[in-house]
C-alpha atoms as a PDB file:
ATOM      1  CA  UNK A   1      69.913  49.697-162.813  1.00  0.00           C
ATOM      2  CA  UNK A   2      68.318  53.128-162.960  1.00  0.00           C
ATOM      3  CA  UNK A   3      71.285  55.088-161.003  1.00  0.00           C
ATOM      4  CA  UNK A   4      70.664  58.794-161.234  1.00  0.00           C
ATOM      5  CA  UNK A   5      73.632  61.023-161.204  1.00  0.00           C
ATOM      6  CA  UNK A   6      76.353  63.326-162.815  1.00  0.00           C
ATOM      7  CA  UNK A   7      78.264  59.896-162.480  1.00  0.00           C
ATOM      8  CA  UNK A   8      75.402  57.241-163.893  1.00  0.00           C
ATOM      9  CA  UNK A   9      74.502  56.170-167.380  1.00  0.00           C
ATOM     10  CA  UNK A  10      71.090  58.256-166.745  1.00  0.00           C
ATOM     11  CA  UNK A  11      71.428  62.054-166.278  1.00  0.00           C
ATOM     12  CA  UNK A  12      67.593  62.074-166.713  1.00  0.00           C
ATOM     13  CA  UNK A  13      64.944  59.748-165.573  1.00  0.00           C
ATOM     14  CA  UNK A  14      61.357  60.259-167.605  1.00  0.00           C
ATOM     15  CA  UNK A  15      58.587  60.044-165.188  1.00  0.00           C
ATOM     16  CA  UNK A  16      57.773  56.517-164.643  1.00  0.00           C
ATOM     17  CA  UNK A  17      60.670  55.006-165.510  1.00  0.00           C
ATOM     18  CA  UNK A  18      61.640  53.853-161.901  1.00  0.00           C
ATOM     19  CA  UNK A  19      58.815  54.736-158.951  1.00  0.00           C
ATOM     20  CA  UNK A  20      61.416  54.206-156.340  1.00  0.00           C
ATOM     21  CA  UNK A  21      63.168  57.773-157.569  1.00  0.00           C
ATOM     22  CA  UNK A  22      60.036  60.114-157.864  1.00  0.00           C
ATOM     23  CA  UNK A  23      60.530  62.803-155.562  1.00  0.00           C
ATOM     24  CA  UNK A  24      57.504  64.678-154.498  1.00  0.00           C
ATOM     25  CA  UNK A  25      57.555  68.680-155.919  1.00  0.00           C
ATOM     26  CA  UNK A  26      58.138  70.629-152.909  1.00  0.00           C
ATOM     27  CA  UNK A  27      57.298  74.616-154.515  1.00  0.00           C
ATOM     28  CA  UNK A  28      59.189  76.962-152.331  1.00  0.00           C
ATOM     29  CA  UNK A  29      56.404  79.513-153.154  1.00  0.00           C
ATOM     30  CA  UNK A  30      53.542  77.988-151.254  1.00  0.00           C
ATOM     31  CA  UNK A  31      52.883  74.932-148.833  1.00  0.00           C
ATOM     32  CA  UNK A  32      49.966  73.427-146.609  1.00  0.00           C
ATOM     33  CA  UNK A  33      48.947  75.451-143.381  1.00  0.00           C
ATOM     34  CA  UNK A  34      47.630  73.589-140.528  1.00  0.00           C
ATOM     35  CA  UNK A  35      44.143  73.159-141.615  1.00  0.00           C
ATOM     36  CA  UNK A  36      44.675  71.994-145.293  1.00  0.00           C
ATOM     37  CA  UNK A  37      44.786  75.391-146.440  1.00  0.00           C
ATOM     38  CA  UNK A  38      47.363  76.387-149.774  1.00  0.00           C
ATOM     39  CA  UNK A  39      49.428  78.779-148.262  1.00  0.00           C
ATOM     40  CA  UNK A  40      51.600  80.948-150.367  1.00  0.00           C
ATOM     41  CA  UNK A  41      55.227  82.859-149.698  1.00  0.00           C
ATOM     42  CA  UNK A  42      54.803  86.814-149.216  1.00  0.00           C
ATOM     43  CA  UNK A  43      57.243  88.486-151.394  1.00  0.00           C
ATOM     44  CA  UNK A  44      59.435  90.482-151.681  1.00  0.00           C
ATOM     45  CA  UNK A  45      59.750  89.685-147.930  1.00  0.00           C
ATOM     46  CA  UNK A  46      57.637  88.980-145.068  1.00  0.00           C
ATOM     47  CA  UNK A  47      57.426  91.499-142.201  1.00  0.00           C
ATOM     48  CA  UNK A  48      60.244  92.316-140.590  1.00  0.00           C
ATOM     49  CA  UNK A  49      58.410  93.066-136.948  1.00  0.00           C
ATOM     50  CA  UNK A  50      56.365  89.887-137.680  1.00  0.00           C
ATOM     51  CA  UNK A  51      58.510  87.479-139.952  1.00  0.00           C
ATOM     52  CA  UNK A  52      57.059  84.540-138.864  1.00  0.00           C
ATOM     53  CA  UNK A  53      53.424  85.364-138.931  1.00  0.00           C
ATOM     54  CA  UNK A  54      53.797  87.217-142.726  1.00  0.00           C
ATOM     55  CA  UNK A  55      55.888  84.503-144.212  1.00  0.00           C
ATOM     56  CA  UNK A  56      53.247  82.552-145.929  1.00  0.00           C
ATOM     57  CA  UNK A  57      49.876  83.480-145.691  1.00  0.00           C
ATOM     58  CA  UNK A  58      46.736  82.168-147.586  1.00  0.00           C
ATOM     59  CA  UNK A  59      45.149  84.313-150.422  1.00  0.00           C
ATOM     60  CA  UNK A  60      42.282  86.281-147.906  1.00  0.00           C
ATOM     61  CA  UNK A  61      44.591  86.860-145.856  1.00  0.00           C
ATOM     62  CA  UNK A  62      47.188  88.531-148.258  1.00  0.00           C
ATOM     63  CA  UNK A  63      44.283  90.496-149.216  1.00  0.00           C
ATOM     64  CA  UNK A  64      42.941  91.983-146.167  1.00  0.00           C
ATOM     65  CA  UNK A  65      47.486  92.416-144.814  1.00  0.00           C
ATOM     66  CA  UNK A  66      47.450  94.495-148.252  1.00  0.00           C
ATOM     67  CA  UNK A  67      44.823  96.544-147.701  1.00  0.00           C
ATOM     68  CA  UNK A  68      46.399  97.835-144.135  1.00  0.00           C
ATOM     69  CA  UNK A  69      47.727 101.556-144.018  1.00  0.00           C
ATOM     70  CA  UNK A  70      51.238 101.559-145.682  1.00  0.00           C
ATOM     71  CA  UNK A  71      54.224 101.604-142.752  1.00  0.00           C
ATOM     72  CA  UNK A  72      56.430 104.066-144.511  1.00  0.00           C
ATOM     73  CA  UNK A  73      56.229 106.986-146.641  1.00  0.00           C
ATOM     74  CA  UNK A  74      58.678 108.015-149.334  1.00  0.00           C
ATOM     75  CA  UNK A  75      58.773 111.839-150.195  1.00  0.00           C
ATOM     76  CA  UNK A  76      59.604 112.732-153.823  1.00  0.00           C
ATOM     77  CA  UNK A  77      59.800 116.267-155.221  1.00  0.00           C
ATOM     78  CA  UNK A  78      60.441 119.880-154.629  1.00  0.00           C
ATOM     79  CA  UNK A  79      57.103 121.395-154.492  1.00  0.00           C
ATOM     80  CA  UNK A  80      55.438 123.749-152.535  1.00  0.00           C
ATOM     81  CA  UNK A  81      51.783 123.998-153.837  1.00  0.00           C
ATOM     82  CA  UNK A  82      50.677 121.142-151.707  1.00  0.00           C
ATOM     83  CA  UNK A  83      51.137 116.933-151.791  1.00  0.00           C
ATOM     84  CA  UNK A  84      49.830 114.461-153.477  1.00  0.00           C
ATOM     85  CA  UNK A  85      49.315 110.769-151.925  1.00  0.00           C
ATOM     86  CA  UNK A  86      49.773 108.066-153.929  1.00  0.00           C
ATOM     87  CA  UNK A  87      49.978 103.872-152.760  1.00  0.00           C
ATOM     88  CA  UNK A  88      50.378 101.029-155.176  1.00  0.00           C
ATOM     89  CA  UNK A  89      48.348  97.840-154.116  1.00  0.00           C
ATOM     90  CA  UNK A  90      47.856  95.456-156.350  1.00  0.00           C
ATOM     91  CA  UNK A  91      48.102  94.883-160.291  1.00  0.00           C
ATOM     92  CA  UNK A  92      46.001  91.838-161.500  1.00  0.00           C
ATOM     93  CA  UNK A  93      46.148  89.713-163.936  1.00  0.00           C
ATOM     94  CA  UNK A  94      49.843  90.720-165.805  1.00  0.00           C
ATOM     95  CA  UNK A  95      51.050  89.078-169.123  1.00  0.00           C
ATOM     96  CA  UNK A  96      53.119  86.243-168.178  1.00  0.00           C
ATOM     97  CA  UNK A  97      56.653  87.683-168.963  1.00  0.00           C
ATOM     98  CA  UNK A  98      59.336  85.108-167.636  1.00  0.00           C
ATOM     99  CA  UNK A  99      58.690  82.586-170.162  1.00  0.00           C
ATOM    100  CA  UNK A 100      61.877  82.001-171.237  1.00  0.00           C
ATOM    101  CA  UNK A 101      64.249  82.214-168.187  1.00  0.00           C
ATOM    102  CA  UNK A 102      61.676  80.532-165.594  1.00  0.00           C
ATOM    103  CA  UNK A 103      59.620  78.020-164.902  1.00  0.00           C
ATOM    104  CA  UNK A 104      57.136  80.075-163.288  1.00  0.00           C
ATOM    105  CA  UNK A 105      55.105  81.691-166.073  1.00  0.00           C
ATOM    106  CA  UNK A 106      54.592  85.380-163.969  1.00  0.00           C
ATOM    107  CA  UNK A 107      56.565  88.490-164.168  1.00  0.00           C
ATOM    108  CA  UNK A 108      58.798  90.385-161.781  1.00  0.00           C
ATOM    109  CA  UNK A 109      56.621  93.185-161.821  1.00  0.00           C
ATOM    110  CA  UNK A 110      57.135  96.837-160.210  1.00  0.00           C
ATOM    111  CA  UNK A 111      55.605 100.067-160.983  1.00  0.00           C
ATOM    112  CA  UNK A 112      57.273 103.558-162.161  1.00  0.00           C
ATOM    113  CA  UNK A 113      55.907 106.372-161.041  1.00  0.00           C
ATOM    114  CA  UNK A 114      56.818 109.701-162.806  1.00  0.00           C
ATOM    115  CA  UNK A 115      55.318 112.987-161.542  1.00  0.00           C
ATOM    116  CA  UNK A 116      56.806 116.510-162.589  1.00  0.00           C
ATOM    117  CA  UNK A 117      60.568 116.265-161.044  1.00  0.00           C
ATOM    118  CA  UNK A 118      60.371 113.023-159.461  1.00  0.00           C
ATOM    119  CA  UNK A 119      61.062 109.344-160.487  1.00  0.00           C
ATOM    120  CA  UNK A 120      60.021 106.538-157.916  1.00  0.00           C
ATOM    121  CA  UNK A 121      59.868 102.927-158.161  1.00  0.00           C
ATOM    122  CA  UNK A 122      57.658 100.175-155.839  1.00  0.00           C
ATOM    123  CA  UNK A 123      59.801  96.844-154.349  1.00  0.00           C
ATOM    124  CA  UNK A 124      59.855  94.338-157.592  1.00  0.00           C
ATOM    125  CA  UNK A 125      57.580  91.388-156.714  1.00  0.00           C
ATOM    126  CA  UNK A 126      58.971  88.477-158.890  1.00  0.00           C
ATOM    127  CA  UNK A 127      57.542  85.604-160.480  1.00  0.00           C
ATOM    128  CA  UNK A 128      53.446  86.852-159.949  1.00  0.00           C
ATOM    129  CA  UNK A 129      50.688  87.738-162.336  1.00  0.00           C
ATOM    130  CA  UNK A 130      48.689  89.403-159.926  1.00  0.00           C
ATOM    131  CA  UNK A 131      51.084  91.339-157.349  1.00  0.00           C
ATOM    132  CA  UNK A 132      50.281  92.893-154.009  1.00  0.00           C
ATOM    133  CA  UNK A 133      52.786  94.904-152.456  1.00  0.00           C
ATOM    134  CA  UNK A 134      52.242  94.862-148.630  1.00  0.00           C
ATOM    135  CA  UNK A 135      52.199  97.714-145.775  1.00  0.00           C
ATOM    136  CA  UNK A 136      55.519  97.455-145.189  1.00  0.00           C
ATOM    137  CA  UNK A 137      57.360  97.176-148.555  1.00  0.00           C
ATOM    138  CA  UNK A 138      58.136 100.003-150.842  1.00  0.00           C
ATOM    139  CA  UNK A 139      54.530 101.330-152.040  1.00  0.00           C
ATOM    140  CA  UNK A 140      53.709 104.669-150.921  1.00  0.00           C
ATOM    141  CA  UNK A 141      54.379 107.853-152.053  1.00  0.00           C
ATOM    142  CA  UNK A 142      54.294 111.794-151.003  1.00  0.00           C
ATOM    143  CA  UNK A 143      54.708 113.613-154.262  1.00  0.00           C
ATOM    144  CA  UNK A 144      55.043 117.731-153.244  1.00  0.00           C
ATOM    145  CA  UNK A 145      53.168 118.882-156.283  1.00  0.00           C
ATOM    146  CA  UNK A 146      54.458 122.355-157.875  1.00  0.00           C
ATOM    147  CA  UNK A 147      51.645 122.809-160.261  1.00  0.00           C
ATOM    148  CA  UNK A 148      48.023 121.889-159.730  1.00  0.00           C
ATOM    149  CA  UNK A 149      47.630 120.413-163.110  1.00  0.00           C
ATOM    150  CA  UNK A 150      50.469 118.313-163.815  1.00  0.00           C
ATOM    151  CA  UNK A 151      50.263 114.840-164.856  1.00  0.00           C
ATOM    152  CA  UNK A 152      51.567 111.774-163.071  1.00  0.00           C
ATOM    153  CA  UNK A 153      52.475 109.078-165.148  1.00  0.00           C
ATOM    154  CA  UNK A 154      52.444 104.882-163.952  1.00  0.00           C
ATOM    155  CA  UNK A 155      53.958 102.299-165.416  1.00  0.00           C
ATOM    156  CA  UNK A 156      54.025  98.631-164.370  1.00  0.00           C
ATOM    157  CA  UNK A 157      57.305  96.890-165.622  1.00  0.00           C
ATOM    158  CA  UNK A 158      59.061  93.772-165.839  1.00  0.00           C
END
């Protein structure tokens, strides 16, 4: 009798012990498109004028949606010298940091940027190594820039 349940005399079943009870991994992160393709979740969020079209979307494609002109703008600082333009694409290849409360081995990476009065954060990406923040999430900056030689400072965090 290999009963699995809160209830049963096996809260755990190693993997072969009964055939009839493997269940197949379903990742909620990625799945097959219609031509065989691995496609994978966009996060944060797909979207929102195209939810169903930016859900998943294979890795090209992620790459060539990231590299379209941001869809919003945030202004930071109190400046009057002149602006300074700053987007956030992509980090690749980030030490795995959620080893010990996932089992994904990525990081819920977003960046920090700090430039003379201002302090502005990108959308947190979670579980990734190798982030892209699309068009339409939090990524783009207008800094207004009171001293031509001030120093901006960028931080990726977990």
């Amino acid at each position: 009798d290999a009963t699995v349940g809160a209830f049963s005399k096996y809260a755990l079943v190693p993997p072969d012990a009964n055939k009839d009870l493997r269940i197949p991994f379903i990742s909620r992160n990625s799945k097959v498109g219609p031509n065989g393709e691995t496609l994978h979740r966009v996060k944060p969020h797909p979207d929102p004028a195209r939810k169903e079209e930016t859900e998943y979307l294979s890795l090209q494609e992620m790459k060539v949606e990231s590299l379209q002109p941001s869809q919003h703008w945030i202004e930071a600082g109190s400046g009057k010298l002149g602006k300074l333009y700053l987007e956030v694409i992509r980090c690749d290849n980030l030490p795995p940091m959620n080893t010990f409360s996932s089992k994904e081995k990525g990081t819920d990476a977003f960046c920090c940027i700090v430039y003379e009065d201002s302090v502005v954060n990108t959308s947190v990406i979670n579980d990734l190594r190798s982030p892209r923040w699309m068009p339409w999430t939090q990524r783009a900056f207008v800094f207004h820039m009171m001293h031509p030689s001030s120093q901006i400072h960028i931080g990726v965090i977990d």
